[in-house]
PDB file of N, CA and C in Angstrom:
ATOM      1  N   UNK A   1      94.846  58.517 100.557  1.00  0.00           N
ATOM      2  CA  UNK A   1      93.448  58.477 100.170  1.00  0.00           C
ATOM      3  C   UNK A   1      92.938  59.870  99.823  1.00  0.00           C
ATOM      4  N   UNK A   2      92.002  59.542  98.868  1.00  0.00           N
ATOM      5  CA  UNK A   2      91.547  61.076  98.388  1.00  0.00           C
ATOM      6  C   UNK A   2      90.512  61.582  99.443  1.00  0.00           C
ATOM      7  N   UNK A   3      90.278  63.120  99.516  1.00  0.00           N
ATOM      8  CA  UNK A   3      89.471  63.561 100.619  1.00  0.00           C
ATOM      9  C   UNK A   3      87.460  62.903  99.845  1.00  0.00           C
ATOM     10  N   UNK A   4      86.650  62.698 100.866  1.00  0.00           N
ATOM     11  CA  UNK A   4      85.756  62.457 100.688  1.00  0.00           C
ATOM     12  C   UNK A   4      85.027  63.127  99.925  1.00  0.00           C
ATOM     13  N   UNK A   5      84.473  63.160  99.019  1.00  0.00           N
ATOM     14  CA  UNK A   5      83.188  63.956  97.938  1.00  0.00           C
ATOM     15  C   UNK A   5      81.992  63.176  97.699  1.00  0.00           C
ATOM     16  N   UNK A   6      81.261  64.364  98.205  1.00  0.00           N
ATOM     17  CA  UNK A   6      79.930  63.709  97.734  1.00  0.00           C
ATOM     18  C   UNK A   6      79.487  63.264  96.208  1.00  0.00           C
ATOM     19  N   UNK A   7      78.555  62.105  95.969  1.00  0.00           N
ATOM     20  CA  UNK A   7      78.851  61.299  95.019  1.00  0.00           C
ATOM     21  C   UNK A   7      78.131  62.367  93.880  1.00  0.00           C
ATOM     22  N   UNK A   8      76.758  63.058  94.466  1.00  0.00           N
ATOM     23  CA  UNK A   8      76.005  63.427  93.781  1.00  0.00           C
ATOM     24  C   UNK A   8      76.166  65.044  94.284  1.00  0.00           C
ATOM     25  N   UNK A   9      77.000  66.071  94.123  1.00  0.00           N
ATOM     26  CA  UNK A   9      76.667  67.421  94.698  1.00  0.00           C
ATOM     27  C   UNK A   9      75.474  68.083  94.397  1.00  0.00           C
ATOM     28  N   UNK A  10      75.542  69.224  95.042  1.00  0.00           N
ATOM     29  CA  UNK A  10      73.770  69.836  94.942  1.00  0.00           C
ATOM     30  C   UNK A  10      74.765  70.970  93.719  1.00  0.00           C
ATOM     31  N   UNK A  11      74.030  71.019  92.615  1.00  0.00           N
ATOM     32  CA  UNK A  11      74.011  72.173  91.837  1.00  0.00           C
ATOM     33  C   UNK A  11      74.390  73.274  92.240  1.00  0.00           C
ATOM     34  N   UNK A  12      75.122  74.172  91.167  1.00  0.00           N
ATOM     35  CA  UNK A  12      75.194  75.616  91.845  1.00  0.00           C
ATOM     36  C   UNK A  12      73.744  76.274  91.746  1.00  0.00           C
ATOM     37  N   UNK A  13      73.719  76.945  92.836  1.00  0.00           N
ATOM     38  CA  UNK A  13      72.766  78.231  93.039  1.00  0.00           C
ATOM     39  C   UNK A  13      72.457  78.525  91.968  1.00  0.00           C
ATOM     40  N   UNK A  14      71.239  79.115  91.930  1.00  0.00           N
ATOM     41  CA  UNK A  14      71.011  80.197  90.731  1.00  0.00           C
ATOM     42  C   UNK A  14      70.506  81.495  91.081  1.00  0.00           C
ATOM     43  N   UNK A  15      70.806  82.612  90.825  1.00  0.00           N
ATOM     44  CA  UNK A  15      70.232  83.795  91.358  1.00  0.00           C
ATOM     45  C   UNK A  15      68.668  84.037  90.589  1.00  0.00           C
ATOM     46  N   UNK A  16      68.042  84.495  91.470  1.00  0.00           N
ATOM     47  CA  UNK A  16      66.415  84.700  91.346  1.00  0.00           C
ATOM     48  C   UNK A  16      66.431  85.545  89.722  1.00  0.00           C
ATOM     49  N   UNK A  17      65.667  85.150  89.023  1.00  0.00           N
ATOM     50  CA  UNK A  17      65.394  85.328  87.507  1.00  0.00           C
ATOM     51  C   UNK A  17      64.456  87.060  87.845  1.00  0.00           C
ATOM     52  N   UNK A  18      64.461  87.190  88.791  1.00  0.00           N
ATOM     53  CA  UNK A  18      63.857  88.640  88.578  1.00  0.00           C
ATOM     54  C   UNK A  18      64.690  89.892  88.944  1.00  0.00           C
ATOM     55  N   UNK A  19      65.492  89.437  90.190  1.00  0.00           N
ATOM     56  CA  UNK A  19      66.191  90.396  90.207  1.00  0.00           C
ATOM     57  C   UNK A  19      67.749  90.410  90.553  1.00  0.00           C
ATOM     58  N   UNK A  20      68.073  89.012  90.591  1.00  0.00           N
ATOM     59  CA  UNK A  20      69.381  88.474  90.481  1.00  0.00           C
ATOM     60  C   UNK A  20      69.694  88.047  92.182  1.00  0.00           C
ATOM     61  N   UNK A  21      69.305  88.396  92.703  1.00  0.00           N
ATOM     62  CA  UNK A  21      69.633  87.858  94.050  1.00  0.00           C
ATOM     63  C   UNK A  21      69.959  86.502  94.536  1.00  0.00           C
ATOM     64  N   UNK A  22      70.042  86.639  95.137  1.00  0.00           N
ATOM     65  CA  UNK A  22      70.566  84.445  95.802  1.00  0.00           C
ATOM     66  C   UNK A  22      68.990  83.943  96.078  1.00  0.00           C
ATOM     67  N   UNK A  23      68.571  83.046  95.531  1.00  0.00           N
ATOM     68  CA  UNK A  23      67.528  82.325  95.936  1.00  0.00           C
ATOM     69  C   UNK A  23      67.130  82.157  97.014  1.00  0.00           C
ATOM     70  N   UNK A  24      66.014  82.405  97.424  1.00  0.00           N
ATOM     71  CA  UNK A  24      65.816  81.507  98.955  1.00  0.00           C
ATOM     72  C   UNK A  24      64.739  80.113  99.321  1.00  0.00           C
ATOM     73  N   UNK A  25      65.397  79.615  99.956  1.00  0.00           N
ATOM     74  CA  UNK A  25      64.774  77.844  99.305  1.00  0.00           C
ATOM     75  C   UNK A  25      63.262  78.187  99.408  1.00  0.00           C
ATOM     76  N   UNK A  26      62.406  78.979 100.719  1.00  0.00           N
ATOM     77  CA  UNK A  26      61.242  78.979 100.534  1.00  0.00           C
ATOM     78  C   UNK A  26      60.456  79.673  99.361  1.00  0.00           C
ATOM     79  N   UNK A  27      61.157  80.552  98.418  1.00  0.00           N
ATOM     80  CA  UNK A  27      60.131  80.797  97.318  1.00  0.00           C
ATOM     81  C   UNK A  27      61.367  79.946  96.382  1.00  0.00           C
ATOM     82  N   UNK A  28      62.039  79.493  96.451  1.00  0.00           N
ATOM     83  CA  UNK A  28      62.693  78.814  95.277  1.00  0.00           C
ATOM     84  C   UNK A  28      62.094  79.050  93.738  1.00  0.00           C
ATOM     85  N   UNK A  29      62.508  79.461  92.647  1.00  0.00           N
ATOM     86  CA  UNK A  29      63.829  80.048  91.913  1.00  0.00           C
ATOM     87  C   UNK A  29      63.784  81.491  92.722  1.00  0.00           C
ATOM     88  N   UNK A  30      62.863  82.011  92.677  1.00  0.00           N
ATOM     89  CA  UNK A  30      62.877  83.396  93.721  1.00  0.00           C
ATOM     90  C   UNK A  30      63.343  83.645  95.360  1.00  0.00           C
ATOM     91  N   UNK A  31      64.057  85.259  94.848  1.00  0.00           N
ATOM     92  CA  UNK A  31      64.461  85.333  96.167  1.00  0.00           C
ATOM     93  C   UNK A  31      63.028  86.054  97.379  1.00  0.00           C
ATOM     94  N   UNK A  32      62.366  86.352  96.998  1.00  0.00           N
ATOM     95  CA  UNK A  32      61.218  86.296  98.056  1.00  0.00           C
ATOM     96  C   UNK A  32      59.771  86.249  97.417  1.00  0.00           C
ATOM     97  N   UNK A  33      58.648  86.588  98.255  1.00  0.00           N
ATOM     98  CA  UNK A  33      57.459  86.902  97.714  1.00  0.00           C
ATOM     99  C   UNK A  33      56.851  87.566  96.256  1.00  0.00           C
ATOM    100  N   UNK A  34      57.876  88.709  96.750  1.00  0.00           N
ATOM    101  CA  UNK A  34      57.822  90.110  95.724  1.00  0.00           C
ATOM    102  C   UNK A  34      57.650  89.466  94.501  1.00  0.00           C
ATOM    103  N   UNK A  35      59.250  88.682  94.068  1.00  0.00           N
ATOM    104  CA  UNK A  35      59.617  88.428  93.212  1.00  0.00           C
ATOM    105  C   UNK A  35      58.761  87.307  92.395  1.00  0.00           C
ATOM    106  N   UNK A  36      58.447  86.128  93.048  1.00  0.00           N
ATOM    107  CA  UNK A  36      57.507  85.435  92.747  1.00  0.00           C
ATOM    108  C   UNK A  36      56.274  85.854  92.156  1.00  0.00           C
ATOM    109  N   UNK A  37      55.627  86.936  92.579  1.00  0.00           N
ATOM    110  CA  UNK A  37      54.099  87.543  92.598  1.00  0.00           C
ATOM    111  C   UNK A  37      54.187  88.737  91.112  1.00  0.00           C
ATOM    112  N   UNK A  38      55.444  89.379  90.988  1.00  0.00           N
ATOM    113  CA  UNK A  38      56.005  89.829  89.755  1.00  0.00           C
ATOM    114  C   UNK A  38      56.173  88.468  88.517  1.00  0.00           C
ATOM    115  N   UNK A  39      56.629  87.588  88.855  1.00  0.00           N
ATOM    116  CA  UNK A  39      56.432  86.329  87.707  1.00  0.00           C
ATOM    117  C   UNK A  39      55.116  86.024  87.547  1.00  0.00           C
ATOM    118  N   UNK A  40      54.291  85.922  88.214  1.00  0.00           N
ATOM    119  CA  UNK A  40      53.099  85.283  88.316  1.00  0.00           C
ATOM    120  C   UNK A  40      51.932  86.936  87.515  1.00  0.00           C
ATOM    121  N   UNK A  41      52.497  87.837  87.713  1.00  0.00           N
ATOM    122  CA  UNK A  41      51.993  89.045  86.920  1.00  0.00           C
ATOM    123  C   UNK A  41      52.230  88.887  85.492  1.00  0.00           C
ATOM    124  N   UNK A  42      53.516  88.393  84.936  1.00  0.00           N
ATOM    125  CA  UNK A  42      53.975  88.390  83.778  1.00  0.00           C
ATOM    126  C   UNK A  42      53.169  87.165  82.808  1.00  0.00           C
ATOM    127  N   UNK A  43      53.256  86.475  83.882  1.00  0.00           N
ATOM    128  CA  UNK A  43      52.515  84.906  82.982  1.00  0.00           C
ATOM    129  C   UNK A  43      51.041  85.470  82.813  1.00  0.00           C
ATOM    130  N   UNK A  44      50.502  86.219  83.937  1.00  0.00           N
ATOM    131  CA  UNK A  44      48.899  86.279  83.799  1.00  0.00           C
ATOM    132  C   UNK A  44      48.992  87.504  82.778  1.00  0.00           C
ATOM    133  N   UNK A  45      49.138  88.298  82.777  1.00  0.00           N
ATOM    134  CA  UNK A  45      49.558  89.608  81.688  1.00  0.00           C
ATOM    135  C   UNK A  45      49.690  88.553  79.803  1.00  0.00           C
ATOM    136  N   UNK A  46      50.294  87.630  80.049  1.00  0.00           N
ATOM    137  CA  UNK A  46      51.016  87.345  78.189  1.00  0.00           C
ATOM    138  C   UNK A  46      51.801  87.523  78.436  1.00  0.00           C
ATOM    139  N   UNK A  47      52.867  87.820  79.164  1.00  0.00           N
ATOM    140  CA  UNK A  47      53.922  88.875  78.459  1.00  0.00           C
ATOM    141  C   UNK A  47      55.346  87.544  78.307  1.00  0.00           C
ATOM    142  N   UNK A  48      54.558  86.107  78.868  1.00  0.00           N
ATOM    143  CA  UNK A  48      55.266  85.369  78.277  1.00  0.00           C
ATOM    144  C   UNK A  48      54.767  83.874  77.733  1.00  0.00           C
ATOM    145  N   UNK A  49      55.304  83.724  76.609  1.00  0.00           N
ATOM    146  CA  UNK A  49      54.851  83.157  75.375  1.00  0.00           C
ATOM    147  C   UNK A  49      55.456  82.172  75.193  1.00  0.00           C
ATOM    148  N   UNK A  50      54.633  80.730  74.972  1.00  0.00           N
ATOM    149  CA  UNK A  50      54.965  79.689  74.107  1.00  0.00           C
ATOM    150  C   UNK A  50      54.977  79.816  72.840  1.00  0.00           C
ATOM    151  N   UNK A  51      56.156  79.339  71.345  1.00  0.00           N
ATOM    152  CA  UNK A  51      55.925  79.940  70.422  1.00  0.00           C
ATOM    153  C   UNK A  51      54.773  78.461  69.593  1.00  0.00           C
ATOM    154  N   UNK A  52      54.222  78.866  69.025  1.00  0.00           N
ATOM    155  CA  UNK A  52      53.543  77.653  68.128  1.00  0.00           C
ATOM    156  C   UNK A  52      52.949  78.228  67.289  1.00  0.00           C
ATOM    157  N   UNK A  53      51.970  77.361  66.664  1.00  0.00           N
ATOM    158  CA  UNK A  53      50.794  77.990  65.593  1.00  0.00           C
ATOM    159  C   UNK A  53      50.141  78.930  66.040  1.00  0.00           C
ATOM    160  N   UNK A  54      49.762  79.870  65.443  1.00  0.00           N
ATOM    161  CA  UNK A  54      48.584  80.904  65.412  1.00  0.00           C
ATOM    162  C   UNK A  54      47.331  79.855  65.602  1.00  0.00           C
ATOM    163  N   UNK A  55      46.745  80.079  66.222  1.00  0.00           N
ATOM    164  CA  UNK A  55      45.195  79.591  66.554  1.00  0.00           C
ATOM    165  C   UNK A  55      44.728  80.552  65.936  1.00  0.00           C
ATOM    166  N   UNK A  56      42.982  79.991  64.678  1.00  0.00           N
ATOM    167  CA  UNK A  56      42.263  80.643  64.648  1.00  0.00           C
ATOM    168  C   UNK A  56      40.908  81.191  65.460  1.00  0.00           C
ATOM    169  N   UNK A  57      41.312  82.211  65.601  1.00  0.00           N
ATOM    170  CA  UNK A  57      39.815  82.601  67.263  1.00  0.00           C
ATOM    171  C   UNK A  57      38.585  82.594  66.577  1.00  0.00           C
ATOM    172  N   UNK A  58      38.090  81.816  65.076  1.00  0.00           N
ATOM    173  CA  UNK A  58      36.735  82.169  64.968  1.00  0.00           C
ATOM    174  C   UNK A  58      36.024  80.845  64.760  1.00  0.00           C
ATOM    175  N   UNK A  59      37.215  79.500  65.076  1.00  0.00           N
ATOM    176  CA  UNK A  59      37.100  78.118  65.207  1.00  0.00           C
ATOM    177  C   UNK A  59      36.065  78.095  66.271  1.00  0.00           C
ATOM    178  N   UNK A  60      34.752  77.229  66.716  1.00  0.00           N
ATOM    179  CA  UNK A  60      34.756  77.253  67.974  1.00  0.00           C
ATOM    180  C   UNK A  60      35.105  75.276  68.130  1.00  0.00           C
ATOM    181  N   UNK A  61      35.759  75.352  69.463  1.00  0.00           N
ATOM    182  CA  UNK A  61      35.710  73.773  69.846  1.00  0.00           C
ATOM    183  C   UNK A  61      35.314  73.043  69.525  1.00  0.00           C
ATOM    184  N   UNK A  62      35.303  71.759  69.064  1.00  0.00           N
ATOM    185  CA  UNK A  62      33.807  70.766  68.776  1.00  0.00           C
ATOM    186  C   UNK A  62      33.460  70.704  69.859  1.00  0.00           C
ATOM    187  N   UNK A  63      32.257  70.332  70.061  1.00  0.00           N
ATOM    188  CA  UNK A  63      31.557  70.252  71.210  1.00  0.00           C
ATOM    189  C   UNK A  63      31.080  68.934  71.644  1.00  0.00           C
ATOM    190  N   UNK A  64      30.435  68.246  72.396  1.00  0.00           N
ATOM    191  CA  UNK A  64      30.426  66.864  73.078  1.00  0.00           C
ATOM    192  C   UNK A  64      28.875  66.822  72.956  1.00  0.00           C
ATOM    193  N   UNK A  65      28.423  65.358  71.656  1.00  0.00           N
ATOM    194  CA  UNK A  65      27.173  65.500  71.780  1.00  0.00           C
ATOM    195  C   UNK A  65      26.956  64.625  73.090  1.00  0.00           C
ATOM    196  N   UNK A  66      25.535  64.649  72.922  1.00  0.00           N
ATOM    197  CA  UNK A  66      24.836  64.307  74.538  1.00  0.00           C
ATOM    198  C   UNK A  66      24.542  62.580  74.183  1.00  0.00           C
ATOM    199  N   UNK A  67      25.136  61.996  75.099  1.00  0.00           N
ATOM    200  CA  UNK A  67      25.313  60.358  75.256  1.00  0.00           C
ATOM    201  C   UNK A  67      23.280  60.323  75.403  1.00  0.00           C
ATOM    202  N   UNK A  68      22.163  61.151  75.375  1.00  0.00           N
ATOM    203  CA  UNK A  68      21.071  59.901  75.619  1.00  0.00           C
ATOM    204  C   UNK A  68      20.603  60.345  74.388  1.00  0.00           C
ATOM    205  N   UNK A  69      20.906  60.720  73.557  1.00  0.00           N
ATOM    206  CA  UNK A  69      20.182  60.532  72.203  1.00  0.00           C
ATOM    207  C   UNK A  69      20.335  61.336  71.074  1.00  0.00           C
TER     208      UNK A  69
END
């Protein structure tokens, strides 16, 4: 008989996207605080980007007329 394997294994690891380290499950993809709070700088900064259309900034929203009249 073949030795037992799990049906579904857990993925390999991935090392933390900031500074390569081994993950740790409580900040998961990050290996600690630091690292997390440095991602969360980058997103609030721009410094990372969905690519799409240029929006024009001199559009404004339509706006929601008023339901009593």
């Amino acid at each position: 008989m073949a030795p037992d394997k799990p049906e579904n294994p857990a993925p390999p690891a991935r090392p933390c996207p900031i500074c390569g380290k081994p993950a740790v499950q409580r900040f998961k993809p990050f290996c600690s605080a630091r690292c997390a709070d440095i991602d969360l700088g980058r997103w609030l900064k721009g410094n990372y980007v969905i690519p799409g259309e240029p929006l024009d900034e001199t559009e404004e929203a339509p706006t929601r007329r008023d339901e009593d009249g």
